[in-house]
Protein backbone atom coordinates (compact mmCIF):
# COMPACT_ATOMS: atom_id res chain seq x y z
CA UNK A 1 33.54 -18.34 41.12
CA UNK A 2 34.43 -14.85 41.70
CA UNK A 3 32.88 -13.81 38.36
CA UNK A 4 29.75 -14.97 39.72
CA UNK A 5 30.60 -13.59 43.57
CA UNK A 6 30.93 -10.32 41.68
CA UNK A 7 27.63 -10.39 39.34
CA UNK A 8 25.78 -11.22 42.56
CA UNK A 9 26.56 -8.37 44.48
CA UNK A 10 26.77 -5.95 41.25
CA UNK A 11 22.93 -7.30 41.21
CA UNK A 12 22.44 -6.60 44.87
CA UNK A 13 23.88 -3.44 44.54
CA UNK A 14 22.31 -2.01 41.08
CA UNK A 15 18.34 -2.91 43.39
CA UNK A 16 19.45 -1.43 46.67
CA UNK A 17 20.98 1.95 45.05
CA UNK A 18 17.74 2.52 43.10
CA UNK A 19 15.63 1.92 46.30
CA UNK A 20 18.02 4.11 48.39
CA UNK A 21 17.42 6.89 45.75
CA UNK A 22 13.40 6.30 44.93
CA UNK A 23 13.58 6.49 49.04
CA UNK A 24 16.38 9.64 49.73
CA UNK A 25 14.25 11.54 46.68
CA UNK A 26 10.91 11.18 47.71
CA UNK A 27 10.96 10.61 51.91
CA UNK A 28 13.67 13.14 52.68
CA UNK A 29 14.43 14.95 49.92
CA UNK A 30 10.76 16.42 50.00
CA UNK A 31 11.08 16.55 53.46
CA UNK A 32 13.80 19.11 53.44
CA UNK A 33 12.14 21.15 50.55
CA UNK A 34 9.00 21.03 52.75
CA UNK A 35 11.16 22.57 56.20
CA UNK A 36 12.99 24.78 53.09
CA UNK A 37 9.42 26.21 51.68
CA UNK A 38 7.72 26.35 55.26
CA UNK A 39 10.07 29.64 55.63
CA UNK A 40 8.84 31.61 52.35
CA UNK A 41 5.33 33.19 51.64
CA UNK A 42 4.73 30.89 48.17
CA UNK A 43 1.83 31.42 46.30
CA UNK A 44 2.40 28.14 43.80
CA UNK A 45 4.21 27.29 40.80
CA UNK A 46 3.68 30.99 39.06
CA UNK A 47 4.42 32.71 41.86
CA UNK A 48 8.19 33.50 43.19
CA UNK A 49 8.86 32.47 46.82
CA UNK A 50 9.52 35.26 49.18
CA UNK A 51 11.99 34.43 52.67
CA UNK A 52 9.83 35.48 55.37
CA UNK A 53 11.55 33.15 58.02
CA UNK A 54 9.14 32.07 60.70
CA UNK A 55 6.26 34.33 59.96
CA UNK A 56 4.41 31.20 58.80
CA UNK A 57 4.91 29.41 61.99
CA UNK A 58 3.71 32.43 64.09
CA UNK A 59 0.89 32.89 61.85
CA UNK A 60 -0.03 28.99 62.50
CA UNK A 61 0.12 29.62 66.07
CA UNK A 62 -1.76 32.85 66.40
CA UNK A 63 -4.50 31.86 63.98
CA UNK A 64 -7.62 30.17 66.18
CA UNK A 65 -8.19 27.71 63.18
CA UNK A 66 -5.07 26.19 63.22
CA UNK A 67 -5.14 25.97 66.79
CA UNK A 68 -8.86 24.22 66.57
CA UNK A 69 -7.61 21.89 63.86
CA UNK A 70 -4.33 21.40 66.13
CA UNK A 71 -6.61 20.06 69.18
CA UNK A 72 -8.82 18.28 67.28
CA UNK A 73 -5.83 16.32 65.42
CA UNK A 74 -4.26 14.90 69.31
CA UNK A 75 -8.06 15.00 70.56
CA UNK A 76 -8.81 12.11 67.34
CA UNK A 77 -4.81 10.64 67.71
CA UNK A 78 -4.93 10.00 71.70
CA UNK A 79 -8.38 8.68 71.63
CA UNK A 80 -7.82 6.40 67.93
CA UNK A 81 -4.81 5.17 69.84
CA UNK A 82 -5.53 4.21 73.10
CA UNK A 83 -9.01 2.48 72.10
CA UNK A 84 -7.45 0.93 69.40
CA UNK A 85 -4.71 -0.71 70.88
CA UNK A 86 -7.44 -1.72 74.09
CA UNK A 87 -10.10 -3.31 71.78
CA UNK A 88 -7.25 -5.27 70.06
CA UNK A 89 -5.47 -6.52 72.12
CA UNK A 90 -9.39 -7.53 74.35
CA UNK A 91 -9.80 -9.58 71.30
CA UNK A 92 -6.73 -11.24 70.72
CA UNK A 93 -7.32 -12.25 73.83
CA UNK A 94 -10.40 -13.65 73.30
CA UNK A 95 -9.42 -15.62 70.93
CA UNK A 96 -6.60 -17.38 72.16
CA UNK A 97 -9.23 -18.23 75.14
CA UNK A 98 -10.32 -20.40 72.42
CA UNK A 99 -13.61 -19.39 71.41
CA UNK A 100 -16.10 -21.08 68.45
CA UNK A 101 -15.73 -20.15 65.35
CA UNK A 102 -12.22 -18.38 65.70
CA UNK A 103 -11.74 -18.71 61.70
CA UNK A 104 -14.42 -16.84 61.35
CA UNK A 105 -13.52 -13.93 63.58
CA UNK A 106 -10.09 -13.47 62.36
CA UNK A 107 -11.81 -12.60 58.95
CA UNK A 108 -14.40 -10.87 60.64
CA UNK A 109 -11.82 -8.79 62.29
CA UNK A 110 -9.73 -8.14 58.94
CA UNK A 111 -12.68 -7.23 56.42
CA UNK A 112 -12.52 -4.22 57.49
CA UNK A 113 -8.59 -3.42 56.99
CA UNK A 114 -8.94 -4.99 53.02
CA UNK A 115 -11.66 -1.73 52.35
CA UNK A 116 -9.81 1.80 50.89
CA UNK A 117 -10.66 4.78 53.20
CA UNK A 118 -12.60 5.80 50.10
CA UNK A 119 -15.55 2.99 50.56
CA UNK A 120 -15.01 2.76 54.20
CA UNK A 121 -15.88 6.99 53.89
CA UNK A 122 -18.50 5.89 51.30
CA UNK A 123 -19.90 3.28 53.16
CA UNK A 124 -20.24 4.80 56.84
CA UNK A 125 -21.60 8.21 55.51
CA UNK A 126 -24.59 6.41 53.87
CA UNK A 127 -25.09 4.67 57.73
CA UNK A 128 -24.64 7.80 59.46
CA UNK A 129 -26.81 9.75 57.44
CA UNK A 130 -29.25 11.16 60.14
CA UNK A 131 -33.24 10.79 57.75
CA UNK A 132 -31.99 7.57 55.47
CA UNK A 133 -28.62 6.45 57.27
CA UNK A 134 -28.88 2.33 58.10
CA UNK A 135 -28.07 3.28 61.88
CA UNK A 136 -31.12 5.63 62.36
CA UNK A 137 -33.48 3.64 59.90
CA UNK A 138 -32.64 0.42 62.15
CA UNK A 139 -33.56 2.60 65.49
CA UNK A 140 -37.06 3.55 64.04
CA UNK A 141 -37.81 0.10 63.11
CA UNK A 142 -37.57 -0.82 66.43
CA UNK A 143 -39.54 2.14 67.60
CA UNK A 144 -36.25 3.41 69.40
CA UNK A 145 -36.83 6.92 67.46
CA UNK A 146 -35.48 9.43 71.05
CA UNK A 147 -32.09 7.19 69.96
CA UNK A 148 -31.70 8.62 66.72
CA UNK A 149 -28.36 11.44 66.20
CA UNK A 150 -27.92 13.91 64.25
CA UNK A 151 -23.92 12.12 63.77
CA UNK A 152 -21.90 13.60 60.60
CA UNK A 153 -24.21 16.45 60.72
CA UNK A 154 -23.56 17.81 64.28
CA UNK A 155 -20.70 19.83 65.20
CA UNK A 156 -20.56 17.99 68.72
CA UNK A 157 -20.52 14.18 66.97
CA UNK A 158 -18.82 14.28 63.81
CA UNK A 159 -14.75 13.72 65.35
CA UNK A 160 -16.89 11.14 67.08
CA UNK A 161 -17.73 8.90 63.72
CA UNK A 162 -14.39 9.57 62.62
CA UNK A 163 -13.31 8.14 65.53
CA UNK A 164 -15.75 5.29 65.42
CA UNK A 165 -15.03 4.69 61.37
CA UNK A 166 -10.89 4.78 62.30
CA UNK A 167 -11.64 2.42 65.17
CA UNK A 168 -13.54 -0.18 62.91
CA UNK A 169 -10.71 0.08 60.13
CA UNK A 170 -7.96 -0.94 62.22
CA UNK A 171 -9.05 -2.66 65.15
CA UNK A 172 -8.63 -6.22 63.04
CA UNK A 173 -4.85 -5.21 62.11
CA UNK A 174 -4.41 -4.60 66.28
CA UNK A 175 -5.77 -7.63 67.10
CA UNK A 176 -3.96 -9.93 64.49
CA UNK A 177 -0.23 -8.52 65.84
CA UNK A 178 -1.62 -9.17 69.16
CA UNK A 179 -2.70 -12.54 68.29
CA UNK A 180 0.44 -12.67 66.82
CA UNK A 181 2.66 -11.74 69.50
CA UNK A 182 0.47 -13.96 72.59
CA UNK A 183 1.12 -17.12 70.28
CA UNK A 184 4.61 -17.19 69.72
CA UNK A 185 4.91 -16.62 74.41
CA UNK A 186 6.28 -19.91 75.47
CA UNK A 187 3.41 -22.20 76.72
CA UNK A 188 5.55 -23.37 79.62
CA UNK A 189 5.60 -20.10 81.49
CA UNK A 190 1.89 -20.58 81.36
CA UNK A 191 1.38 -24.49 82.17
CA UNK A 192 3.97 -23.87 85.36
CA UNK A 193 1.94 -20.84 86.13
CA UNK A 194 -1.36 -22.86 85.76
CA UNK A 195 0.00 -25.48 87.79
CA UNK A 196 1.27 -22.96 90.67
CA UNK A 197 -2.53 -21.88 90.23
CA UNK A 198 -2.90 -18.86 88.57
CA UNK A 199 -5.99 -17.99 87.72
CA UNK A 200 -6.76 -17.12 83.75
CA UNK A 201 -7.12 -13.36 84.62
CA UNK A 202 -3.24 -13.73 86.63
CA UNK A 203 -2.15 -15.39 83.41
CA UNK A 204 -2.74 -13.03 81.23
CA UNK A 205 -2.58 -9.82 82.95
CA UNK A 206 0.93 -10.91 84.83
CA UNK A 207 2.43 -13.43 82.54
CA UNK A 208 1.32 -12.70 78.80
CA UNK A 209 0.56 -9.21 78.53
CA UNK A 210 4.03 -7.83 80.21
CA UNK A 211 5.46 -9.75 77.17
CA UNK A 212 3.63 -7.92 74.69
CA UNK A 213 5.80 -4.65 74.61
CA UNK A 214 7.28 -4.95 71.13
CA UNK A 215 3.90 -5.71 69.88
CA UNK A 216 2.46 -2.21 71.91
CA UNK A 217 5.33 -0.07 70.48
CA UNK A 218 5.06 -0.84 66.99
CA UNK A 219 0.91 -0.96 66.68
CA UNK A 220 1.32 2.62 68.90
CA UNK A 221 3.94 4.07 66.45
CA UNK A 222 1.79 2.49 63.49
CA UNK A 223 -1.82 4.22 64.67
CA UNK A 224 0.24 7.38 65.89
CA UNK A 225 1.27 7.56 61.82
CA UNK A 226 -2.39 7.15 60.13
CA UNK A 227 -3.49 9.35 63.03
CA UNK A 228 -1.52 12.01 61.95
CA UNK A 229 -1.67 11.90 58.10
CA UNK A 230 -5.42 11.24 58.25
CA UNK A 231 -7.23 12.63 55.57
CA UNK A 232 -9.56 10.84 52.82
CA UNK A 233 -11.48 9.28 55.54
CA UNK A 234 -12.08 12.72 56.96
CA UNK A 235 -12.11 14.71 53.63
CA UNK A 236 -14.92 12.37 52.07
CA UNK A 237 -16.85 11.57 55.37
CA UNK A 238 -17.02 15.14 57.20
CA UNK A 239 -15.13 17.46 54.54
CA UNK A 240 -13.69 18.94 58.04
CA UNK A 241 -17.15 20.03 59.24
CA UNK A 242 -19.74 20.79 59.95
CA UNK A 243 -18.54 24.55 61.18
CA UNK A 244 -14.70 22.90 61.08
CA UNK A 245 -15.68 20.46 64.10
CA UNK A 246 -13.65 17.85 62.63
CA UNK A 247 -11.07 19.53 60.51
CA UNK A 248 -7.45 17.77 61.22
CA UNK A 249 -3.96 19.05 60.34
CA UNK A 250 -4.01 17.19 56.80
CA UNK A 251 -7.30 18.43 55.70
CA UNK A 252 -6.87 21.52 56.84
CA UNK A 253 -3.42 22.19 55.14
CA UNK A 254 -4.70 20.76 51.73
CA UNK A 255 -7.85 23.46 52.02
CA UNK A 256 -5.08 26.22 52.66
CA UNK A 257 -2.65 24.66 50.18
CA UNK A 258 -5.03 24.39 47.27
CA UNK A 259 -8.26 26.10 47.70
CA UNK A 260 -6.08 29.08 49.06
CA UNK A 261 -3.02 28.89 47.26
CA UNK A 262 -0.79 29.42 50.31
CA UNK A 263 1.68 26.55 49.38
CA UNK A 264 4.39 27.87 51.89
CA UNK A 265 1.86 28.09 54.68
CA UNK A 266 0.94 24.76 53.77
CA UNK A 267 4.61 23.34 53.58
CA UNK A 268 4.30 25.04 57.42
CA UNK A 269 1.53 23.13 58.37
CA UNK A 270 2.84 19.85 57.08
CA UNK A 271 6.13 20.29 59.05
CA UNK A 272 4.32 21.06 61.63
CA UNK A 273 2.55 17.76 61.65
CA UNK A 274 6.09 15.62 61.01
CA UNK A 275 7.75 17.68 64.03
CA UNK A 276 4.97 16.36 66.11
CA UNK A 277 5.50 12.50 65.11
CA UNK A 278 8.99 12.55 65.53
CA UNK A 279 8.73 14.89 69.43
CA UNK A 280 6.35 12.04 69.98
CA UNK A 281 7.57 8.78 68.28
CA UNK A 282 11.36 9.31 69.26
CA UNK A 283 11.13 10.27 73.19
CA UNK A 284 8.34 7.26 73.30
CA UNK A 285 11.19 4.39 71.96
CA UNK A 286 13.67 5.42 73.67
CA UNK A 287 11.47 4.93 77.19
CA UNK A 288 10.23 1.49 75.96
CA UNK A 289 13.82 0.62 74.62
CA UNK A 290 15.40 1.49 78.22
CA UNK A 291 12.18 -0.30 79.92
């Protein structure tokens, strides 16, 4: 009995040691070479780095780029995240009203999340292609032609259809933990409230959503993390432009990474962009897990 006690957690032990090391090596092991390299002017694997200390991180800040691809990174993040998490949680709503057809919505809803940012990117830049692009096509046929935009092409819309592509992608995946979360509230907190004569807008807005916390942290903290690390979607839709208009912190520090071969300035501005997750992810659970 022992012999087997012991094989068992030899077993356990032998899987969980070669996750904890696939896990320490590549999460933070490259995350303190990345910190390490941010301080050193590298030019790549045949160069030799150089300390420099924090000249990358002043140039970062000094250089009107980085500041531009900065702004446009929390402009895409704040506005991802808070219409996001509003359109799913809308819909999970409206279907635990109970509408026809629910099946058919929840896989509505989902498509989307099953498609790579590669034919999402694919996909949307055909539509929002402003002479042969399905969205302005559609708009002639109807003879709505002074609705037709310029989209990926103008430097005022393209963060816009980035936003509007991110939206689509992950709206369904917001709306199933939603879903998720309203179904498993105890139905007698909302039959005694229904009895006591609460309306269905009092239900929801003072009974069912209050309980949803959990579910609004972790979608948040999810959408904060693809917000941040964006960048096939953007690369293949926009390539950062036109004129930079939609360049974000990941597509910008791959064009100064490898089209410039300023690796440490690119370690910088991925460091950057994890210093930013945590100053926001860490302060935001500890407010929630206090609340």
């Amino acid at each position: 009995m022992n012999k087997i006690k012991l094989s068992s957690i030899f077993y356990f032990l032998s899987f969980a040691l070669v996750a904890i090391l696939l896990v320490s090596i590549f999460s933070y092991g490259f995350s303190i070479w990345t910190s390490y390299m941010s301080l050193h002017d590298w030019k790549g694997l045949g160069g030799i780095p150089v300390f420099i200390g924090l000249g990358n991180y002043i140039e970062f800040f000094s250089n009107s780029i980085a500041i531009r691809t900065l702004i446009n990174t929390f402009i895409l993040a704040i506005s991802f995240i808070i219409s996001t998490t509003l359109l799913g949680l809308v819909l999970a709503i409206l279907l635990d009203i109970g509408l026809k057809g629910t099946s058919i919505f929840k896989l509505i809803f989902l498509l989307p999340l099953s498609f790579s940012f590669v034919i999402s990117a694919t996909m949307w830049t055909w539509m929002f292609s402003p002479f042969q692009g399905t969205i302005n096509s559609l708009l002639r046929m109807l003879g709505l032609d002074f609705l037709t935009q310029p989209w990926i092409t103008s430097t005022e819309q393209s963060l816009l259809c980035v936003l509007i592509v991110y939206i689509w992608q992950f709206s369904g995946f917001v709306t199933l933990i939603y879903y998720a979360g309203i179904s498993s509230i105890s139905k007698e907190q909302i039959d005694a409230a229904t009895v006591d004569g609460a309306t269905l807008f009092q239900r929801y807005f003072y009974i069912i959503i209050p309980q949803l916390k959990g579910e609004t942290i972790g979608v948040m903290v999810i959408l904060l993390f693809y917000a941040l690390r964006v960048f096939d979607l953007v690369y293949l839709l926009t390539g950062g432009g036109p004129a930079l208009s939609s360049e974000v912190l990941a597509t910008y520090m791959y064009r100064v990474t490898f089209n410039q071969n300023l690796f440490g300035y690119g370690a910088t501005v991925g460091f950057i962009t994890f210093l930013i997750a945590m100053l926001i992810i860490i302060p935001f659970q500890i407010f929630f897990r206090r609340r």
